[in-house]
N, C-alpha and C. Protein backbone atom coordinates (compact mmCIF):
# COMPACT_ATOMS: atom_id res chain seq x y z
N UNK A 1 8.74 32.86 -23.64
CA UNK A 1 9.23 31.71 -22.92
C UNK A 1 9.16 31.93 -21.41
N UNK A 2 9.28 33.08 -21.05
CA UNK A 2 9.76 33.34 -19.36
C UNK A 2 7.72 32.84 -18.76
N UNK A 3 6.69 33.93 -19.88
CA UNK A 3 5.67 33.25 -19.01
C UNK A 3 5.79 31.42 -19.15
N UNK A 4 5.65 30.93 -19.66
CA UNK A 4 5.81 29.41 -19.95
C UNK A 4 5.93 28.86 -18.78
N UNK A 5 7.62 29.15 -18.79
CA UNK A 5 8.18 28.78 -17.15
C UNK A 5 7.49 29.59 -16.11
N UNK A 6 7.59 30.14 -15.66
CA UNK A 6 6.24 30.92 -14.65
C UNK A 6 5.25 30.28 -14.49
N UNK A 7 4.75 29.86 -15.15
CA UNK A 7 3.29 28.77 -15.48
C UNK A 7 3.81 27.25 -15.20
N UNK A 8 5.09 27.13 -15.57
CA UNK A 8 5.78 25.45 -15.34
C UNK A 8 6.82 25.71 -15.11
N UNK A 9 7.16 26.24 -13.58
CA UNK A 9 8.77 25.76 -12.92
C UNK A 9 9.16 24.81 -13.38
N UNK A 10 8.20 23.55 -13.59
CA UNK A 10 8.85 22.06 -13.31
C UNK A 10 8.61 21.77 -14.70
N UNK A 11 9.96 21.25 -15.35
CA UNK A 11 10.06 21.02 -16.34
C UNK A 11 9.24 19.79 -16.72
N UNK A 12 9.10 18.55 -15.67
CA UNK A 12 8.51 17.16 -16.06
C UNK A 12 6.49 18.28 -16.02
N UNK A 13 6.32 18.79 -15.55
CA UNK A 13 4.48 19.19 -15.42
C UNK A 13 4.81 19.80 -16.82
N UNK A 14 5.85 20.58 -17.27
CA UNK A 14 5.70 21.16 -18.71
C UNK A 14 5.78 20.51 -19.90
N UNK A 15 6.14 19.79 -19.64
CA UNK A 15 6.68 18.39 -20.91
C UNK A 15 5.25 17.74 -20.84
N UNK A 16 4.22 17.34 -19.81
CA UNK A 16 2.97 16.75 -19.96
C UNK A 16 1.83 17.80 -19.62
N UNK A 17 1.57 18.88 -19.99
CA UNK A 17 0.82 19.42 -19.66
C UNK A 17 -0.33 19.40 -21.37
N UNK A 18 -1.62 19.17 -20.63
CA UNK A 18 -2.45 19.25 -22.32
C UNK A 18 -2.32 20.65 -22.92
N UNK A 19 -2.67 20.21 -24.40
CA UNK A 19 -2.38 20.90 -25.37
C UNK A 19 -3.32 22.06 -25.36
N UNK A 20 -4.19 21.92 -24.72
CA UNK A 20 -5.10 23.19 -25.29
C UNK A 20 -4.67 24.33 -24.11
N UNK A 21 -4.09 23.70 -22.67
CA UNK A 21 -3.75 24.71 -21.77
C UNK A 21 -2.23 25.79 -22.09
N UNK A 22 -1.53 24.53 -23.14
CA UNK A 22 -0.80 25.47 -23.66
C UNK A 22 -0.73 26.65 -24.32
N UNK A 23 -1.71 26.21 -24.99
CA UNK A 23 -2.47 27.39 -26.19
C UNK A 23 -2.99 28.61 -25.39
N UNK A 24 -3.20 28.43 -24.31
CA UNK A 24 -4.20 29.35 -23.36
C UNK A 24 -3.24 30.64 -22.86
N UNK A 25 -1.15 30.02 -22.82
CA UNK A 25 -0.80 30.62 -22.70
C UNK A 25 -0.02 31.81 -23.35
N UNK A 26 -0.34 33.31 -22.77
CA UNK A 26 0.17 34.83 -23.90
C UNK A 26 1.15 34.26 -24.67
N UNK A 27 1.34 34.09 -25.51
CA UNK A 27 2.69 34.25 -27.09
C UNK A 27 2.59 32.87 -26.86
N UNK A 28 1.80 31.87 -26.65
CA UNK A 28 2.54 30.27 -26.93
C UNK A 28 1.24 29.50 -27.52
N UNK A 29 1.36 29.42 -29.38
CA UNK A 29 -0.05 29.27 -29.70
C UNK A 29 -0.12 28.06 -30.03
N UNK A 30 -0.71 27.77 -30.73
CA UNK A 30 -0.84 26.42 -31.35
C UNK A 30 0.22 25.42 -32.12
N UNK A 31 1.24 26.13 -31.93
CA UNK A 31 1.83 25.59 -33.61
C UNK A 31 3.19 25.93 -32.25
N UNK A 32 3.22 26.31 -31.65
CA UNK A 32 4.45 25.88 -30.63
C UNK A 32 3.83 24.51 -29.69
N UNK A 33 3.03 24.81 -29.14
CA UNK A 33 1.95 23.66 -28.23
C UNK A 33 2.67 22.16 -29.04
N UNK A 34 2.20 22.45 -30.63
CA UNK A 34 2.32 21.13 -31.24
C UNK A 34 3.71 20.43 -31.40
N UNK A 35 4.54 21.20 -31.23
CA UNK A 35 6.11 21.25 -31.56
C UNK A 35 6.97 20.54 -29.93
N UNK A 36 6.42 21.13 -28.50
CA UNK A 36 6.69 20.68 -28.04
C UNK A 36 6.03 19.18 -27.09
N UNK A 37 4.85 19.27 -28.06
CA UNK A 37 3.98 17.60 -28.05
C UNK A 37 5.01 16.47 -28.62
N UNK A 38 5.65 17.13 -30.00
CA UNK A 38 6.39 16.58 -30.30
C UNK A 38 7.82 16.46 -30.22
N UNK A 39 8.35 17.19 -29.03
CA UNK A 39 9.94 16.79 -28.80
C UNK A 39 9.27 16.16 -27.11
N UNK A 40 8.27 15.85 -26.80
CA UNK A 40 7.99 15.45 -25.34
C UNK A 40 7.84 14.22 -25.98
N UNK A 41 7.13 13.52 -27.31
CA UNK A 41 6.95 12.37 -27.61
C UNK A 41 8.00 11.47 -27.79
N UNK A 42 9.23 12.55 -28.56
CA UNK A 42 10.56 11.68 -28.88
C UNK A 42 11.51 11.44 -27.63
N UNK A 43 11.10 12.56 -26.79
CA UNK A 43 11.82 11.99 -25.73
C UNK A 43 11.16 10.79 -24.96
N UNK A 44 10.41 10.71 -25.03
CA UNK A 44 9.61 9.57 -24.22
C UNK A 44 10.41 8.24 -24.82
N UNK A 45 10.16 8.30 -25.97
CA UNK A 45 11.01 7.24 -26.96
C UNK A 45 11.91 7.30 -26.62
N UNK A 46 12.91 7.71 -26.52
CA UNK A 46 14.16 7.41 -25.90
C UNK A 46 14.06 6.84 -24.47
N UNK A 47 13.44 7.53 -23.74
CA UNK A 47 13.41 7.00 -22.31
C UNK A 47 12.85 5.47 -22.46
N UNK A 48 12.11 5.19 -23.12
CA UNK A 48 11.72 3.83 -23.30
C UNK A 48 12.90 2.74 -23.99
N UNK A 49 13.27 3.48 -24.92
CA UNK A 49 14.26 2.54 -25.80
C UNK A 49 15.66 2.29 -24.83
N UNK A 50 16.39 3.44 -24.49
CA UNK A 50 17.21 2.97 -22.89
C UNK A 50 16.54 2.25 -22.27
N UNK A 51 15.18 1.61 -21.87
CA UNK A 51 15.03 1.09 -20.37
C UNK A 51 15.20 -0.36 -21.55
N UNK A 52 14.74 -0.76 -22.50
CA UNK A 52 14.82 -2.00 -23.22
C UNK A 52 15.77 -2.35 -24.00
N UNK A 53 16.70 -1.65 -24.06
CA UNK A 53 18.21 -2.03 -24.09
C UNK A 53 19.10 -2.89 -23.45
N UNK A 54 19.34 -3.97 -23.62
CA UNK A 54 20.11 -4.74 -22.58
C UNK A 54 19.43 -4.65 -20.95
N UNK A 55 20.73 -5.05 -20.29
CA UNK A 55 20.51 -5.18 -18.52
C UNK A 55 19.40 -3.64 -18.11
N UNK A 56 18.40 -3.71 -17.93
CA UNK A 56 17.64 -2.74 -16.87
C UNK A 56 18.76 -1.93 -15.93
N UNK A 57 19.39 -3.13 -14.92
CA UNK A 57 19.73 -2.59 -13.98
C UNK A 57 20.87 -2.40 -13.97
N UNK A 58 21.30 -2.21 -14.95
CA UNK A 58 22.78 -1.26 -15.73
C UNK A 58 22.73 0.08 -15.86
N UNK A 59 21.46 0.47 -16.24
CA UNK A 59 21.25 1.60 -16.76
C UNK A 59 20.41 2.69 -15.52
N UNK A 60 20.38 2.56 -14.46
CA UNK A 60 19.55 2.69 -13.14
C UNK A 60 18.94 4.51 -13.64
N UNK A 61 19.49 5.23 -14.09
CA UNK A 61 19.25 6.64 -14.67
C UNK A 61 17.99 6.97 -15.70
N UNK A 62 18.59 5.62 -16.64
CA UNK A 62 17.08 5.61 -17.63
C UNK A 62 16.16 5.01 -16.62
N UNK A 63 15.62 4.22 -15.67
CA UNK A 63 14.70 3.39 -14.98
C UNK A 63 14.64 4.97 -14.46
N UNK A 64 15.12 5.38 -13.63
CA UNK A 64 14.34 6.56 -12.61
C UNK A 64 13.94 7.78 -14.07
N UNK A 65 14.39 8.06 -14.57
CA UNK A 65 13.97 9.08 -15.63
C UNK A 65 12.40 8.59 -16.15
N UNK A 66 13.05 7.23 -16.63
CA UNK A 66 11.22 6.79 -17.19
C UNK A 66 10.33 6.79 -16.30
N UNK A 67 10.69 6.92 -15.14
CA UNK A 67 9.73 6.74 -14.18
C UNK A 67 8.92 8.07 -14.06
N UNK A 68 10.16 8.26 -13.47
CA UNK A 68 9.61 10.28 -13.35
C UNK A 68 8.94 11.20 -14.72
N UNK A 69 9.18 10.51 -15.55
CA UNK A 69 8.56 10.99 -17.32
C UNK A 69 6.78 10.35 -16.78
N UNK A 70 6.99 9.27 -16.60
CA UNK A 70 5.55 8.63 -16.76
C UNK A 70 4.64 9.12 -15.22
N UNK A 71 5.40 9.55 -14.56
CA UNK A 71 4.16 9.59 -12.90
C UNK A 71 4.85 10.77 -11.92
N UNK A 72 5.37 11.47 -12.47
CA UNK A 72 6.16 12.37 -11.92
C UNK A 72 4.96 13.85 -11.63
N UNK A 73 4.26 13.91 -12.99
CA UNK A 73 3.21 15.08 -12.84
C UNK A 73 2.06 14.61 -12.60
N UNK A 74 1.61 13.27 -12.23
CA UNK A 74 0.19 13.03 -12.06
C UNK A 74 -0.43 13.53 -10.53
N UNK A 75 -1.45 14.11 -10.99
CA UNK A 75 -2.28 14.73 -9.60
C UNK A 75 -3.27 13.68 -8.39
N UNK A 76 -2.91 12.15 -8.72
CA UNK A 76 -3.40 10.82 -8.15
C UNK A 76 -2.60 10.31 -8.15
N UNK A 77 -1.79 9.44 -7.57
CA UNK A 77 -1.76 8.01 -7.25
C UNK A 77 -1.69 7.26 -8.04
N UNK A 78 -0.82 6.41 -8.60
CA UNK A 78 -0.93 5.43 -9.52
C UNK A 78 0.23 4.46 -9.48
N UNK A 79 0.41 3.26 -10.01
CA UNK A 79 0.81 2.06 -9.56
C UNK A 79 1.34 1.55 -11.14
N UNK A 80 2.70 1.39 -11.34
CA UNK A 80 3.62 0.76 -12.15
C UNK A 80 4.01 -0.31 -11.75
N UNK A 81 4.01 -1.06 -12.96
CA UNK A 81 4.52 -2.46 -12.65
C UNK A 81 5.54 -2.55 -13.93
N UNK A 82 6.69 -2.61 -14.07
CA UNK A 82 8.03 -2.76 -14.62
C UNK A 82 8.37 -4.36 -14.98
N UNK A 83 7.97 -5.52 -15.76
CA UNK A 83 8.50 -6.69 -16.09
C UNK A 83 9.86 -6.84 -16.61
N UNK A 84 10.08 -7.52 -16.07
CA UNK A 84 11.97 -8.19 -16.44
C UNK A 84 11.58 -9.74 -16.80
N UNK A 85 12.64 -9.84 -17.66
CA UNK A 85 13.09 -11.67 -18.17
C UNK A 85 14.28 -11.25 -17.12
N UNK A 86 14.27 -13.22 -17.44
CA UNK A 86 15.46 -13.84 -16.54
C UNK A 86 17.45 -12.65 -16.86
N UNK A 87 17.11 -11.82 -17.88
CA UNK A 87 18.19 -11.37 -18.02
C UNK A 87 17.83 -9.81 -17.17
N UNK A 88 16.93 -9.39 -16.85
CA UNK A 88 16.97 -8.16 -16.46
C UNK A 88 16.25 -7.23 -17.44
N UNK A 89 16.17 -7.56 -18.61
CA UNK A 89 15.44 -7.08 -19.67
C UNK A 89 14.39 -6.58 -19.88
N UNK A 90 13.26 -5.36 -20.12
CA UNK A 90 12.31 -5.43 -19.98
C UNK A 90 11.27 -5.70 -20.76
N UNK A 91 10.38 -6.56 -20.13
CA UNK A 91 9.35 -7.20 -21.36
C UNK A 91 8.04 -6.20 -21.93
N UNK A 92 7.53 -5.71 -20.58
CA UNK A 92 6.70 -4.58 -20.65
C UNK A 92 6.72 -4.08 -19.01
N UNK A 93 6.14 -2.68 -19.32
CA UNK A 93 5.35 -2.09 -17.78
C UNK A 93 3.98 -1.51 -18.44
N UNK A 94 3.36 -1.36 -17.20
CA UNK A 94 1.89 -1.16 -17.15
C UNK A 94 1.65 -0.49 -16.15
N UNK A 95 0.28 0.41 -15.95
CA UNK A 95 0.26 1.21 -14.76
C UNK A 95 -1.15 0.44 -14.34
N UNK A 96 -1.19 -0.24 -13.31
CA UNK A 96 -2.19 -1.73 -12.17
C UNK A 96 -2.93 -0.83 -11.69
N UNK A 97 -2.97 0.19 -11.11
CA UNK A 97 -4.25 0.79 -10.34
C UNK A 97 -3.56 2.21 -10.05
N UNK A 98 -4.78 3.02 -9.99
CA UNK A 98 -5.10 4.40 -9.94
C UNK A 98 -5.88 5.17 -8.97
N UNK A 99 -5.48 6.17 -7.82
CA UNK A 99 -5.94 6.01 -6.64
C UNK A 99 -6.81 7.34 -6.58
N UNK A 100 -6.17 7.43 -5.55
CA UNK A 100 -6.52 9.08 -5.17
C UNK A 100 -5.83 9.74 -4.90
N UNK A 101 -5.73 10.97 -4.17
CA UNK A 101 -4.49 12.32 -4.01
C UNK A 101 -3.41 11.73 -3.26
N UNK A 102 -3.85 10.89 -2.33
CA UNK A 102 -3.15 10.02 -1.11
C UNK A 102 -2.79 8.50 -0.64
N UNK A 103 -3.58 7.83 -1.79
CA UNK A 103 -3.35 6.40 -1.57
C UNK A 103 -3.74 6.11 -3.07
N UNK A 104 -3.27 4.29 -3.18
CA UNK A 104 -3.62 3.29 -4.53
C UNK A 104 -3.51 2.14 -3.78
N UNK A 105 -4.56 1.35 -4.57
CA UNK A 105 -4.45 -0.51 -3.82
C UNK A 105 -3.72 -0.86 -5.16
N UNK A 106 -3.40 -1.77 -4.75
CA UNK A 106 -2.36 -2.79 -5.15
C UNK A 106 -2.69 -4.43 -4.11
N UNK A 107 -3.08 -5.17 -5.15
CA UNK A 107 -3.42 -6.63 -5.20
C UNK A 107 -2.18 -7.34 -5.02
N UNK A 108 -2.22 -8.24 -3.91
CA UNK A 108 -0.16 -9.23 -4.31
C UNK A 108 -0.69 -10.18 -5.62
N UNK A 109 -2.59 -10.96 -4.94
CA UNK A 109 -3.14 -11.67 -6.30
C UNK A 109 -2.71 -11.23 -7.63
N UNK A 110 -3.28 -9.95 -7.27
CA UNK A 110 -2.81 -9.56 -9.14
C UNK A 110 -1.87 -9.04 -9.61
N UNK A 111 -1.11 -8.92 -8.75
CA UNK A 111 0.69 -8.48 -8.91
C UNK A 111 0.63 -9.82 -9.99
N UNK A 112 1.30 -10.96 -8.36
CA UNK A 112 1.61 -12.01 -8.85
C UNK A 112 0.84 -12.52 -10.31
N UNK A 113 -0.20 -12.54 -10.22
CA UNK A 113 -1.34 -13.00 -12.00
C UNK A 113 -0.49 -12.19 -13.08
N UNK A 114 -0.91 -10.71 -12.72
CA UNK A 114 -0.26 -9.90 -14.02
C UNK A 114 1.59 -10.73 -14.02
N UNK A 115 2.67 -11.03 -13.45
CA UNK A 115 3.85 -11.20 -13.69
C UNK A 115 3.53 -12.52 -14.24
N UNK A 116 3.03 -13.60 -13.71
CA UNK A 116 3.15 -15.11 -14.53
C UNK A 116 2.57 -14.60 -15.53
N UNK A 117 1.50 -14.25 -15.83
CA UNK A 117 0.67 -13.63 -17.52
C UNK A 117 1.97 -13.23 -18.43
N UNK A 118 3.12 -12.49 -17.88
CA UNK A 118 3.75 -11.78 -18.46
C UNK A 118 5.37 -12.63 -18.65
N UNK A 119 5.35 -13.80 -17.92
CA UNK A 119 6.56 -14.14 -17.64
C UNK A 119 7.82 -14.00 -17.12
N UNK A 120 6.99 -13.30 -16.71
CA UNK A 120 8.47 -12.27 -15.91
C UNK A 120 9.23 -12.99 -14.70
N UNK A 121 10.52 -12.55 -14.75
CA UNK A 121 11.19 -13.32 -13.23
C UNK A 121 11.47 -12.48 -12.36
N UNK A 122 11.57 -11.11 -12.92
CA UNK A 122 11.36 -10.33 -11.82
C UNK A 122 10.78 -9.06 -12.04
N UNK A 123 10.44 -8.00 -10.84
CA UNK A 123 9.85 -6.65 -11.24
C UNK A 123 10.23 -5.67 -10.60
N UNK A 124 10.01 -4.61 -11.20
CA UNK A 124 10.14 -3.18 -10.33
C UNK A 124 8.88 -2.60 -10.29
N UNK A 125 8.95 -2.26 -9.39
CA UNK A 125 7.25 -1.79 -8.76
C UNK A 125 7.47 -0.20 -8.54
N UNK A 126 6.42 0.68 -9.10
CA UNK A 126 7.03 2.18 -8.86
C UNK A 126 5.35 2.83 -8.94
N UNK A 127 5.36 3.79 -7.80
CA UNK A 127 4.50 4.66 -7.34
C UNK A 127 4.92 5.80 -7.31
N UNK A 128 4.04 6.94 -7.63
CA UNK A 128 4.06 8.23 -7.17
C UNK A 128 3.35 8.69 -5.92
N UNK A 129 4.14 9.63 -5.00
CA UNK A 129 3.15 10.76 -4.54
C UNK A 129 3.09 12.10 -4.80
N UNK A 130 1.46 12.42 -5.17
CA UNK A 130 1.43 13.64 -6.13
C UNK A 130 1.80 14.89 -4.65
N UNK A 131 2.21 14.63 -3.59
CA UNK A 131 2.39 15.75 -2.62
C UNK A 131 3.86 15.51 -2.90
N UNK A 132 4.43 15.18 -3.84
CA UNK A 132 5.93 15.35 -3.60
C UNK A 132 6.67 15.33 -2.83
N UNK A 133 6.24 14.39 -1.69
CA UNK A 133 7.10 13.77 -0.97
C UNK A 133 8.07 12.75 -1.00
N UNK A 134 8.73 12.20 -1.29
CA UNK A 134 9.91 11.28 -1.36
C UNK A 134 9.74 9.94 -0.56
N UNK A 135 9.28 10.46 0.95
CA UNK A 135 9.54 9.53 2.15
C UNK A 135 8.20 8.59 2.02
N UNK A 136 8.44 7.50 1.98
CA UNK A 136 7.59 6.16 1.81
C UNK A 136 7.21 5.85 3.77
N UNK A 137 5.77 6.17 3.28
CA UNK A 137 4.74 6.01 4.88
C UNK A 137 5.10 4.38 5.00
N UNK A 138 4.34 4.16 6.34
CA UNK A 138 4.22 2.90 6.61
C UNK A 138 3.31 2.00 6.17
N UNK A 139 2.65 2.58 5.33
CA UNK A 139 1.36 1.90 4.41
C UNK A 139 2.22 1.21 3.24
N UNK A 140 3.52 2.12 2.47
CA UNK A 140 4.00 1.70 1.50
C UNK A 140 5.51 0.79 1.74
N UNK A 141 5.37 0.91 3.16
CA UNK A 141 6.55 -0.48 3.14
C UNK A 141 6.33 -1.57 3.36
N UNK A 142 4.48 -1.68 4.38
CA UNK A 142 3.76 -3.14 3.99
C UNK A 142 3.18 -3.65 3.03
N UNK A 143 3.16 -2.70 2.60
CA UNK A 143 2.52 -3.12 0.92
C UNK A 143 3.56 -3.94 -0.14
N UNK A 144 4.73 -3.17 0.26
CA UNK A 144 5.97 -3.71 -0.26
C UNK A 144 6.08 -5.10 0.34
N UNK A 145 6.08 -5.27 1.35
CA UNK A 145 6.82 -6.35 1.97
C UNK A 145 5.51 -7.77 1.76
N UNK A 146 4.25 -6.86 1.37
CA UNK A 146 3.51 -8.24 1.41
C UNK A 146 4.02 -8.23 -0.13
N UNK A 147 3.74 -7.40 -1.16
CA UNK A 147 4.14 -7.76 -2.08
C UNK A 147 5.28 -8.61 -2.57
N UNK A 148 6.49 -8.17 -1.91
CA UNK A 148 7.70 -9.10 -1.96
C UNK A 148 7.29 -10.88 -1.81
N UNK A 149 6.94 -10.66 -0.40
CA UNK A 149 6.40 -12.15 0.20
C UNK A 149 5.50 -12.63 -1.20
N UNK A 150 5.09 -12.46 -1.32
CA UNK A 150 3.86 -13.18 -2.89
C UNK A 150 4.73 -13.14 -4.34
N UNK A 151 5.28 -12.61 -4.31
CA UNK A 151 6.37 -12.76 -5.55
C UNK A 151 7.24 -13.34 -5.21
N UNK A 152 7.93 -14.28 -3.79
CA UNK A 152 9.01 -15.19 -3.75
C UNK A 152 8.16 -16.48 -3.70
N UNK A 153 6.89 -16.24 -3.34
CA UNK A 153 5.72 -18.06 -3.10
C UNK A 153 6.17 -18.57 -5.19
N UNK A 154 6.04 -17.22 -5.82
CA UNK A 154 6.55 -17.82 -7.38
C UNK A 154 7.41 -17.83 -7.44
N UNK A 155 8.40 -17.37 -7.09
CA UNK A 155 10.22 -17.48 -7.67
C UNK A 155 10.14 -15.94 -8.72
N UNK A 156 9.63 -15.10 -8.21
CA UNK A 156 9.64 -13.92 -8.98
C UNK A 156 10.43 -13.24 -7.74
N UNK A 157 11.64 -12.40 -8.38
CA UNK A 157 12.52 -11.47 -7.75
C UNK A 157 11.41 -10.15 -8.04
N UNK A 158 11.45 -9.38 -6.23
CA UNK A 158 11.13 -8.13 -6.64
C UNK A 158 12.47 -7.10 -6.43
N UNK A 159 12.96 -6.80 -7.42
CA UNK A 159 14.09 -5.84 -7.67
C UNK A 159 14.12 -4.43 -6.85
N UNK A 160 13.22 -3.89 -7.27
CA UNK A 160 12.73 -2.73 -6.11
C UNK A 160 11.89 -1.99 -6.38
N UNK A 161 11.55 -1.07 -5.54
CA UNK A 161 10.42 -0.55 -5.22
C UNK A 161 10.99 1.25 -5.34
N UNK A 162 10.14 1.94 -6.17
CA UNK A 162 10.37 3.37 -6.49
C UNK A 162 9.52 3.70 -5.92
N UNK A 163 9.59 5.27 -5.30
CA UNK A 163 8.38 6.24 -5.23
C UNK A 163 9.06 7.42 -6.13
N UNK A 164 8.45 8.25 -7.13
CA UNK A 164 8.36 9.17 -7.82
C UNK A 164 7.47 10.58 -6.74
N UNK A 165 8.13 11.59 -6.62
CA UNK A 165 7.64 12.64 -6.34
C UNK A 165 8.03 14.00 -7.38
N UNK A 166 7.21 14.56 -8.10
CA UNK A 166 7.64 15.23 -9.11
C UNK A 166 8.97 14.67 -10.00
N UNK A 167 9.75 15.45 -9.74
CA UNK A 167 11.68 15.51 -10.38
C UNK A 167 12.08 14.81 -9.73
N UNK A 168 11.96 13.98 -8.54
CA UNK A 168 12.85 13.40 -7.70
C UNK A 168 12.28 11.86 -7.52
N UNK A 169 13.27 10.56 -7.69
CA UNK A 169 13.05 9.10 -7.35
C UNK A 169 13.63 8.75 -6.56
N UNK A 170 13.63 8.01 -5.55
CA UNK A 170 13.74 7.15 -4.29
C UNK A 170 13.58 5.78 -4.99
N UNK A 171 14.35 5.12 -4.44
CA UNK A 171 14.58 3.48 -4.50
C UNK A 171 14.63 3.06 -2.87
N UNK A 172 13.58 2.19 -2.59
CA UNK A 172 13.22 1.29 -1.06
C UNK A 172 14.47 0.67 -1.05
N UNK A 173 15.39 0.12 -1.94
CA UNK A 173 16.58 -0.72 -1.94
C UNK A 173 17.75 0.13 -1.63
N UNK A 174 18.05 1.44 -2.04
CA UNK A 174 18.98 1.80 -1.55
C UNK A 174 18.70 2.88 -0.08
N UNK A 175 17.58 2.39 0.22
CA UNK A 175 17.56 3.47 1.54
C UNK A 175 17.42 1.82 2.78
N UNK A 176 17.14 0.99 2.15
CA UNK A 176 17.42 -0.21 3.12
C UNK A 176 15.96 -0.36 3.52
N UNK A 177 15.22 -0.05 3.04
CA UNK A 177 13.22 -0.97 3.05
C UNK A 177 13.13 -1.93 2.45
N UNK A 178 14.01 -2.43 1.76
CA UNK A 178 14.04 -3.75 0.53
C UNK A 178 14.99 -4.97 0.81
């Protein structure tokens, strides 16, 4: 176990790391690899089944957990989109675009398209940066703010805006960008 951790300080890169690199590591063969494929799967399930449980934004712990489960270890850039009904509820999320080490586009067009497609009244919008930084540049608070602007032309609430850096989530709403 100690190499394991040595190899994965970070518990979220160890929980998604592929299966065959597991195997690669001294004493951890196949038949452990598969075991913790499968307590990373059930937890996922849970993290999902909390976020679609009643009010979303009741539960603010499961929303940053699922977040950080789904984009916490990715080595790019990538772009979540979180749907809510009129209760807060979630209908689905989806990951909209996939960047590079340092940036992702994001469409307000196809924000807005993908949420009417989906019905949604409102969303949470959540990005990673794979440098594990926390602090949202000035690229990602206009992006926000045009985004916002194009989701009120529909009457779609944008709830808020995450950045994921490894283990750690930021909300634009409680640091006052939202």
């Amino acid at each position: 176990m100690k190499r394991l951790f040595n190899h994965y300080p970070d518990l979220t890169a160890l929980l998604n790391a592929p299966r065959h690199v597991l195997c690669q590591i001294k004493q951890f063969g196949p038949t452990a690899a598969d075991l913790l494929q499968i307590v990373t799967a059930l937890h996922k399930r849970l993290d999902e089944q909390a976020l679609r449980d009643g009010d979303i934004l009741s539960n603010w712990e499961a929303v940053k957990s699922f977040c950080i489960r789904r984009l916490g270890h990715l080595k790019i850039e990538k772009f979540m989109v979180i749907y809510l009904d009129s209760q807060n509820r979630v209908i689905t999320d989806e990951i909209v675009s996939s960047g590079t080490v340092n940036k992702t586009a994001v469409f307000p067009r196809e924000l807005v398209r993908q949420s009417l497609t989906h019905q949604a009244s409102a969303v949470i919008i959540v990005h990673n940066h794979p440098n594990h930084t926390t602090r949202a540049s000035q690229a990602d608070i206009d992006m926000t703010k045009r985004l916002h602007d194009a989701l009120r032309l529909v009457d779609i609430s944008l709830h808020d805006h995450l950045i994921v850096a490894g283990s750690a989530c930021v909300s634009f709403k409680t640091q006052g960008l939202l």
